[in-house]
Protein backbone atom coordinates (compact mmCIF):
# COMPACT_ATOMS: atom_id res chain seq x y z
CA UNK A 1 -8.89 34.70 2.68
CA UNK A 2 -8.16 38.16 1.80
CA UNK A 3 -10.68 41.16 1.06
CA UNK A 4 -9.11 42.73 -1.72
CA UNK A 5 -10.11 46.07 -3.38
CA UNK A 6 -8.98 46.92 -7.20
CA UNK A 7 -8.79 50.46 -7.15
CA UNK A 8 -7.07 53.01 -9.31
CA UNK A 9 -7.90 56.99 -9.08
CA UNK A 10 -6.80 56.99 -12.97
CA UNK A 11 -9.58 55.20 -15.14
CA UNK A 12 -8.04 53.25 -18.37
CA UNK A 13 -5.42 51.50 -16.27
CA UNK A 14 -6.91 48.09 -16.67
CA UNK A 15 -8.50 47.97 -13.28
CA UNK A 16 -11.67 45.92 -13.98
CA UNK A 17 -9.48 43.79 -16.64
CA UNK A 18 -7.72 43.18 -13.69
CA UNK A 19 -10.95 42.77 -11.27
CA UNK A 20 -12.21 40.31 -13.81
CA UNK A 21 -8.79 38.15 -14.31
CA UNK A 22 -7.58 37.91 -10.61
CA UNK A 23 -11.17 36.55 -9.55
CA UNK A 24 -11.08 34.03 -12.66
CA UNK A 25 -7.40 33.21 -11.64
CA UNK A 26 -8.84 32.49 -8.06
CA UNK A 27 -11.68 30.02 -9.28
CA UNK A 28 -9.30 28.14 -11.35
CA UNK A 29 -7.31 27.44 -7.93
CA UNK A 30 -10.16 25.97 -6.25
CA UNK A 31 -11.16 29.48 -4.17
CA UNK A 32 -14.60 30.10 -5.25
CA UNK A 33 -14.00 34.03 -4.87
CA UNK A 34 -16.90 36.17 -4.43
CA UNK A 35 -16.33 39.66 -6.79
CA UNK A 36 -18.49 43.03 -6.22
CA UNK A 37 -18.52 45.12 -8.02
CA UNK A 38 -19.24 48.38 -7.03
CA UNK A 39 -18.84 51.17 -10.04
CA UNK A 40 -21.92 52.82 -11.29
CA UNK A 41 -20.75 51.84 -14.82
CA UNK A 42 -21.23 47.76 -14.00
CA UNK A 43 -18.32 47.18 -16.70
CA UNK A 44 -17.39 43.98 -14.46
CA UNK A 45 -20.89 42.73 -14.29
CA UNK A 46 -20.94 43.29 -18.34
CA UNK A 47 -17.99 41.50 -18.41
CA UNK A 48 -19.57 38.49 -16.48
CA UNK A 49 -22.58 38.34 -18.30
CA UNK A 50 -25.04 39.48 -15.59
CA UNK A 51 -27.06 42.82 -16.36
CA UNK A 52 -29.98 43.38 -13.72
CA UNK A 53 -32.87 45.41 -15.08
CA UNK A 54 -34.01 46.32 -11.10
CA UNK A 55 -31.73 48.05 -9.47
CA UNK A 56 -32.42 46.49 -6.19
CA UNK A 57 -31.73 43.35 -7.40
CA UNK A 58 -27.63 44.41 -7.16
CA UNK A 59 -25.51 46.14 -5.04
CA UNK A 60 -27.52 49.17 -4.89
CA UNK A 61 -30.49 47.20 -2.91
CA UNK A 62 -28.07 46.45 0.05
CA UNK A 63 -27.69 50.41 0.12
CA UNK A 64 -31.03 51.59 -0.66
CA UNK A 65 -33.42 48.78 0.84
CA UNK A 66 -30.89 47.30 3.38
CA UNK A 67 -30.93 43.90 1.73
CA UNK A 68 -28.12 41.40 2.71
CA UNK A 69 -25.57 40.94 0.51
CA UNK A 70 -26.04 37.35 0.12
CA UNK A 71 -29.33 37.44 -1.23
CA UNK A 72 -27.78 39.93 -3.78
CA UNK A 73 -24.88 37.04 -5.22
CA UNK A 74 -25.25 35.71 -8.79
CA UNK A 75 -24.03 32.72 -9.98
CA UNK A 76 -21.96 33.68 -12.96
CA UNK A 77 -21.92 30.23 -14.36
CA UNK A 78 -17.88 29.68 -13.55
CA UNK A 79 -16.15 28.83 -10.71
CA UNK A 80 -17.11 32.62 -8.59
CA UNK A 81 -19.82 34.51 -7.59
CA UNK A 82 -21.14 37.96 -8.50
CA UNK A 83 -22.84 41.03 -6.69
CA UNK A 84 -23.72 43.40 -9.89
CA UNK A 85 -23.81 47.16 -10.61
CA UNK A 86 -26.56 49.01 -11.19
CA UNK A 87 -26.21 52.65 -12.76
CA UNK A 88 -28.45 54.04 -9.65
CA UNK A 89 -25.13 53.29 -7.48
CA UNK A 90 -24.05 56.82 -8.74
CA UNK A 91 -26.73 58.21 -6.67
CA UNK A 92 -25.20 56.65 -3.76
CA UNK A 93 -22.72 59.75 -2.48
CA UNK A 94 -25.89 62.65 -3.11
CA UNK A 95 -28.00 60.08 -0.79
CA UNK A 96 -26.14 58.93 1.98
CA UNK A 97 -22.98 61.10 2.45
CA UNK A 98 -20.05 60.41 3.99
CA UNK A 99 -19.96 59.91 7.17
CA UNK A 100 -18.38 56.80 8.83
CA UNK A 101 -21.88 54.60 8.69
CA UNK A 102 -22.02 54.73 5.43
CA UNK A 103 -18.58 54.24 4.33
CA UNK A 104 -18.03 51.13 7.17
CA UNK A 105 -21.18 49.58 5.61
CA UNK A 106 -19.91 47.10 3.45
CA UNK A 107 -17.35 46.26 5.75
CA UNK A 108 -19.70 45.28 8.56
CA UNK A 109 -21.93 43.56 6.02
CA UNK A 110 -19.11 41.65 4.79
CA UNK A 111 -18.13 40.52 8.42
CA UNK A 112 -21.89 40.05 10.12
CA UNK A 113 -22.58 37.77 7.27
CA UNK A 114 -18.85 35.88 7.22
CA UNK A 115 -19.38 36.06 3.51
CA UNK A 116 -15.61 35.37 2.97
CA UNK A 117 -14.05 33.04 5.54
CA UNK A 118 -12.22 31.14 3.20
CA UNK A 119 -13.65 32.40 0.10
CA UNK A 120 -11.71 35.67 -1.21
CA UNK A 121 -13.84 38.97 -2.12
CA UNK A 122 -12.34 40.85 -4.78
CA UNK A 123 -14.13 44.63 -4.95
CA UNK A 124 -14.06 46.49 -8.27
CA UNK A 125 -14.92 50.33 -7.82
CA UNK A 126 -15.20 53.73 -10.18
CA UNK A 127 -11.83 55.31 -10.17
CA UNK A 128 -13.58 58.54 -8.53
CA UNK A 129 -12.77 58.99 -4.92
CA UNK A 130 -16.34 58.97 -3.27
CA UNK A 131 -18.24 57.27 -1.18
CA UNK A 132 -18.04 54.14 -3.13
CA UNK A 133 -14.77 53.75 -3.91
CA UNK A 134 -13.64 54.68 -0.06
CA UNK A 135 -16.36 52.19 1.04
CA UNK A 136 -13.85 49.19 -0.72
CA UNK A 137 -10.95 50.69 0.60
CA UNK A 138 -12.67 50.47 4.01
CA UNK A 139 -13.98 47.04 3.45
CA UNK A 140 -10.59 45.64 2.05
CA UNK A 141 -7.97 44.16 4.22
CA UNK A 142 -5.73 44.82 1.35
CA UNK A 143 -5.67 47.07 -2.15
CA UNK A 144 -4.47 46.26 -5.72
CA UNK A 145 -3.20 49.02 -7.52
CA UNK A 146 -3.28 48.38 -11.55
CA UNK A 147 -1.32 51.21 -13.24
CA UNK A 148 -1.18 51.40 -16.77
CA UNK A 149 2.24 51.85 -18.77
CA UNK A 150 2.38 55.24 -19.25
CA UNK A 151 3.78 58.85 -18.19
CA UNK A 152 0.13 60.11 -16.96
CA UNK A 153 0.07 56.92 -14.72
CA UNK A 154 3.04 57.89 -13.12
CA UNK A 155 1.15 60.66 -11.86
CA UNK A 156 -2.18 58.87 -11.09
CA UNK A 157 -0.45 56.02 -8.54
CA UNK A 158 1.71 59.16 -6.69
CA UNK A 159 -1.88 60.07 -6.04
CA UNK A 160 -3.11 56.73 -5.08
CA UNK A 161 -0.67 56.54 -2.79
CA UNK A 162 -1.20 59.85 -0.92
CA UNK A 163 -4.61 58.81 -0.89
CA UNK A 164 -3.71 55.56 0.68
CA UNK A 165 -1.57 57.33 3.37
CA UNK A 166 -3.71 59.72 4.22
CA UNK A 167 -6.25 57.18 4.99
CA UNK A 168 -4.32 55.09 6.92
CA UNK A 169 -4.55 57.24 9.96
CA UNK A 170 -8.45 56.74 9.89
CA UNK A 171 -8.17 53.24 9.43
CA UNK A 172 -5.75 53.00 12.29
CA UNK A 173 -3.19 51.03 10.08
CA UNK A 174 -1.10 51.88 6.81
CA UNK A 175 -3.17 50.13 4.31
CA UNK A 176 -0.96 46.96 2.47
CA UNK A 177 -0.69 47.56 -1.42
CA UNK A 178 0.38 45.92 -4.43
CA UNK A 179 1.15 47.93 -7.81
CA UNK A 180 1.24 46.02 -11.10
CA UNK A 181 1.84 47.64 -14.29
CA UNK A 182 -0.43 46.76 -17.02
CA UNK A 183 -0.32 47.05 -20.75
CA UNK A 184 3.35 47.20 -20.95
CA UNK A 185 4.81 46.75 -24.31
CA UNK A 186 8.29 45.91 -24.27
CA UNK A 187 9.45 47.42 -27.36
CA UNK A 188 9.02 50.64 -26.11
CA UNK A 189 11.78 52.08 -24.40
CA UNK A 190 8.84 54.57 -21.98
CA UNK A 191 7.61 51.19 -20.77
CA UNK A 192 10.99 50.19 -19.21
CA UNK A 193 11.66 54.01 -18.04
CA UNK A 194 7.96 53.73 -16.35
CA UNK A 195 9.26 50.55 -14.68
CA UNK A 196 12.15 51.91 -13.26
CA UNK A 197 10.60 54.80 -11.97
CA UNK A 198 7.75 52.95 -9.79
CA UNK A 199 10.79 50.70 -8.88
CA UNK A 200 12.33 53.56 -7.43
CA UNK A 201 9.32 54.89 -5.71
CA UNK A 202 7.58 51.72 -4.69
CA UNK A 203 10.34 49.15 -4.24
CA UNK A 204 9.08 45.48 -3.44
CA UNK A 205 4.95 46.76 -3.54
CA UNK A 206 5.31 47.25 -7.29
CA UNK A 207 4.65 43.54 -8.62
CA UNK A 208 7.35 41.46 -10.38
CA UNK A 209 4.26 40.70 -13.07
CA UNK A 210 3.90 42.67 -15.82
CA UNK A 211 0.74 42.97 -17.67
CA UNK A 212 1.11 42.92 -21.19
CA UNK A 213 -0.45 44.66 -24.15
CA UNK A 214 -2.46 41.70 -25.22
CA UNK A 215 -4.81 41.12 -28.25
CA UNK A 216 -6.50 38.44 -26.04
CA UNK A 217 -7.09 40.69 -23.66
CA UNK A 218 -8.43 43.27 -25.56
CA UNK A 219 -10.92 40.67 -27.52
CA UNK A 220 -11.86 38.99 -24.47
CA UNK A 221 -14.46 41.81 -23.04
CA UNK A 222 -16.38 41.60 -26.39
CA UNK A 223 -17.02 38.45 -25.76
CA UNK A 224 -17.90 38.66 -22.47
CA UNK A 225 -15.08 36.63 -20.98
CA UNK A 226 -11.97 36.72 -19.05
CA UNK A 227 -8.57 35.69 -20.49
CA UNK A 228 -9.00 32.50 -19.46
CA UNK A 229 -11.81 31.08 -21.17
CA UNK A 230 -11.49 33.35 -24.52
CA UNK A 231 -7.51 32.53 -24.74
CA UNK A 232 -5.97 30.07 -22.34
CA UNK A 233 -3.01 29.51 -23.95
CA UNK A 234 -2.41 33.57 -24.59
CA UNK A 235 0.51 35.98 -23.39
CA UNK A 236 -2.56 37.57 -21.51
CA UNK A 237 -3.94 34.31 -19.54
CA UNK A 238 -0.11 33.64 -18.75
CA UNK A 239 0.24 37.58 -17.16
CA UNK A 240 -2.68 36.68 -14.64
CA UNK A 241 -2.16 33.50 -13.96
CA UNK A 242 1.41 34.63 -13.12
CA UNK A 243 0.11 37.93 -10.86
CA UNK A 244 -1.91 35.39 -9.18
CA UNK A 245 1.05 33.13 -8.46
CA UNK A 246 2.93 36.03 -7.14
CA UNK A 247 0.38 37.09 -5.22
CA UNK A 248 -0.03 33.60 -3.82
CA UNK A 249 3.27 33.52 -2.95
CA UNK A 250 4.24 37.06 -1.50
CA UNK A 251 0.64 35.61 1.05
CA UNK A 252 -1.47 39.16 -0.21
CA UNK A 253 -4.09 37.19 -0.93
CA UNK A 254 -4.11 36.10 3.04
CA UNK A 255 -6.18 37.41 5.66
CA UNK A 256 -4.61 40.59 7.29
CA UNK A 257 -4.32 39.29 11.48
């Protein structure tokens, strides 16, 4: 299965909603994903329940102490796994730079370990372009773009994909993307206009799904759930159970061969 990374340079798009939602979506389909998440903020480890006191006991530790990444994984009592945040992840870019060791790390670890195989890893990072964010563009095989329903986003996924081009030549390959626009509301006549105009510029790698403005979705975090388990029958459990179908389908969530 597919190493996917969730990445938006634009924060308040939805991306760890998103995170959060696809890896659910997976674990209701029998995949048993395996989600890090790598932003200094840990919103997707909130989200999950898990908050680690030590810093070495998530994602931080493989950095700092050079622990494995399996004996970093957290059961998150549904049907995936967890490697938490830790706030000391921001120190990560003043410690180690950026040179190619760092920023192939995760990828190496990923593959020495064969912690995917058939399991799918879905990264969440900060939406700042550093070493932690390029580290899960490095480790994915494949990136998911959530951009939110508005004129500033427009602007935020040109840059995501200049970003994405410009690394391709580094990575020796033009990095596959998905776009999917999130809290659309379709009584507003912008949302449709947005559409149209990341039709235009993205053509079939802007999602068929549309993510709705949900009051499920926006309850859910509180109570530290995803859509699925706070509101299964929702307009917001139907949107991500239908981006995972079209992902599915369109084989993203496959292994890159």
């Amino acid at each position: 299965m597919a190493r996917i990374t969730v990445f938006n340079q634009k924060g308040g798009v939805g991306k760890t909603t998103t995170a959060l939602n696809l890896a659910a979506a997976l674990g209701r389909a029998g995949q048993s994903p395996l989600a890090i998440d790598l932003d200094p903020q840990a919103h997707l480890s909130a989200l999950s329940g898990v908050q680690v006191s030590n810093s070495g006991e998530s994602v931080y530790g493989f950095y700092r102490d050079n622990r494995p990444l399996a004996d970093l994984i957290q059961s998150v009592g549904r049907s995936w796994l967890l490697i938490p945040a830790h706030l000391e992840l921001s120190k990560v870019d003043s410690q180690y730079g950026k040179g190619p060791n760092v920023l192939n790390r995760l990828k190496f670890a990923l593959e020495r370990e064969a912690l995917n195989g058939t399991r799918p890893v879905i990264i969440d990072c900060c939406p700042l372009l550093g070493v932690l964010s390029l580290s899960a563009i490095f480790a994915a095989d494949k990136v998911l773009v959530p951009v939110s329903a508005d004129y500033l986003a427009v602007k935020g996924a040109l840059q995501v994909d200049r970003t994405l081009n410009a690394l391709g030549p580094v990575m020796k390959k033009r990095i596959e993307r998905r776009y999917v626009i999130t809290r659309f509301d379709s009584r507003r006549k912008m949302s449709w206009d947005i559409e149209r105009t990341f039709r235009e510029r993205f053509g079939a790698e802007l999602c068929e799904t549309r993510i709705s403005e949900s009051v499920s979705l926006a309850e859910s975090p509180f109570a530290e759930k995803d859509v699925f388990e706070h509101a299964p029958s929702s307009r917001g459990a139907q949107d991500y159970q239908a981006l995972y179908d079209e992902l599915k389908s369109s084989e993203f969530l496959e292994c890159v061969a």
